[in-house]
Protein backbone atom coordinates (compact mmCIF):
# COMPACT_ATOMS: atom_id res chain seq x y z
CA UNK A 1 140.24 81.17 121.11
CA UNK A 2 142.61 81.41 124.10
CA UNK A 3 143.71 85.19 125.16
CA UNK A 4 146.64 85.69 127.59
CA UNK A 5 146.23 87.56 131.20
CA UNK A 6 147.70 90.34 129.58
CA UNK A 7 145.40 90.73 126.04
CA UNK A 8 142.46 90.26 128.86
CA UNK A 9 143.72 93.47 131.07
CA UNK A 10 143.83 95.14 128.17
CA UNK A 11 140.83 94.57 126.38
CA UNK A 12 139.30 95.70 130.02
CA UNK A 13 141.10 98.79 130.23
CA UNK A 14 139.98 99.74 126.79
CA UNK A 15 136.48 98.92 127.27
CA UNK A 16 136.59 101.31 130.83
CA UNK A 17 138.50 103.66 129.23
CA UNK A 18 135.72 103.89 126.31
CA UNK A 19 132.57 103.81 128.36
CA UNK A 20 134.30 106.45 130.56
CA UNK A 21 134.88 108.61 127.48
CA UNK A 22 131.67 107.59 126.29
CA UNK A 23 129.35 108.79 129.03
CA UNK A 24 131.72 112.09 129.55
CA UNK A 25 130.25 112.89 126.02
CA UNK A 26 126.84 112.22 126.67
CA UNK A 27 126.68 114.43 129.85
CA UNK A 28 128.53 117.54 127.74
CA UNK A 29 125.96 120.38 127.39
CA UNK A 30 125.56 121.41 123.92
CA UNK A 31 127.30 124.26 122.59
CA UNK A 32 124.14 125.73 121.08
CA UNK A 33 122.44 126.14 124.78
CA UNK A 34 125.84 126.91 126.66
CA UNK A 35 126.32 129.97 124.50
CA UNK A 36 122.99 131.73 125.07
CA UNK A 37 122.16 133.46 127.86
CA UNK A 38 119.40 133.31 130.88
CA UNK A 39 117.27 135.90 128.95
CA UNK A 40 117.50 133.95 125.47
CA UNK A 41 116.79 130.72 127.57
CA UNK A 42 113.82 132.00 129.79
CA UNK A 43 111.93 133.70 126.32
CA UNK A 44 112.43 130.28 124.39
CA UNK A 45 111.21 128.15 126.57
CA UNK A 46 109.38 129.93 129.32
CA UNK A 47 107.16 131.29 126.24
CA UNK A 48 106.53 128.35 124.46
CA UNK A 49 104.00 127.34 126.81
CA UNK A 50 102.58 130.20 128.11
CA UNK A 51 102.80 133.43 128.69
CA UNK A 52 106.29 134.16 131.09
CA UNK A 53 105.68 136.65 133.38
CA UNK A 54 107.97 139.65 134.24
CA UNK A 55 110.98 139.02 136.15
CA UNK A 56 109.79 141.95 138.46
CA UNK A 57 106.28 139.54 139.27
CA UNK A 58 108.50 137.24 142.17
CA UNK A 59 110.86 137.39 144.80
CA UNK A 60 114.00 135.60 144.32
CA UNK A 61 113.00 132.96 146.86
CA UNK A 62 109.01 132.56 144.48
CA UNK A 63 111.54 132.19 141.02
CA UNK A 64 113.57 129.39 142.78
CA UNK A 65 110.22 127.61 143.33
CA UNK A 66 108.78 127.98 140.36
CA UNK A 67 111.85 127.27 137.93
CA UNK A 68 112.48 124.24 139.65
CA UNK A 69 109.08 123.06 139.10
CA UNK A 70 109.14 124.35 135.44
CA UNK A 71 112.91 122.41 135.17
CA UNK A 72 111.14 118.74 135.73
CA UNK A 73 107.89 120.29 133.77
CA UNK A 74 110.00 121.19 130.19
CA UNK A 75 113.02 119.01 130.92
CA UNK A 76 115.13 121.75 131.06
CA UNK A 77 118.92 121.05 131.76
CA UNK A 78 120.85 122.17 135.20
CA UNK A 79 122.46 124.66 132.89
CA UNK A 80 119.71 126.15 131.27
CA UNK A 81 117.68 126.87 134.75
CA UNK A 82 120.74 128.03 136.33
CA UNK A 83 121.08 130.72 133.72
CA UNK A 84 117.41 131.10 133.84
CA UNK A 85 117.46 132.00 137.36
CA UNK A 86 120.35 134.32 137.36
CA UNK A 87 118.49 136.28 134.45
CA UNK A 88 115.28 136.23 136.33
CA UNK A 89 116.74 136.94 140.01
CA UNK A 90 119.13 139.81 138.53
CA UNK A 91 116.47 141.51 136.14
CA UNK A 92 114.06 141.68 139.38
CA UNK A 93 116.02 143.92 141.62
């Protein structure tokens, strides 16, 4: 089957245009994690493991250590340990 220059453009603008939308979709945070908060995030999944310690227990400068290496530990989402560490860094003042 022959296809003109112009059914060829635009069966490769509609195959961009639906991988674009495509991965757009798969990067979108969930609704159920962008509507809780730090605090509902940190006692999900900070306690499912172990015991989480009090927000008081580190500096700000010890939480950003040690939520980054929990992040790659429980595959946690930029979202969820950015709202993590505002909870943690705000509740230890």
């Amino acid at each position: 089957m022959k296809y003109s220059i112009r059914n060829k453009a635009l069966l490769a603008a509609l195959t961009i245009g639906s991988a674009i939308v495509i991965g757009m979709n798969a990067c979108k945070v969930p609704d159920s994690i962008a509507a809780k908060s730090g605090a509902q995030l940190w006692g999900e999944n900070c306690n499912r493991c172990h015991n989480a310690p009090d927000p008081h227990t580190f500096s700000d400068d010890q939480w950003d250590a040690a939520t980054e290496h929990m992040r790659q530990k429980a595959l946690l989402t930029d979202m969820e340990i950015t709202k993590i560490r505002i909870f943690l860094k705000t509740a230890n003042k």
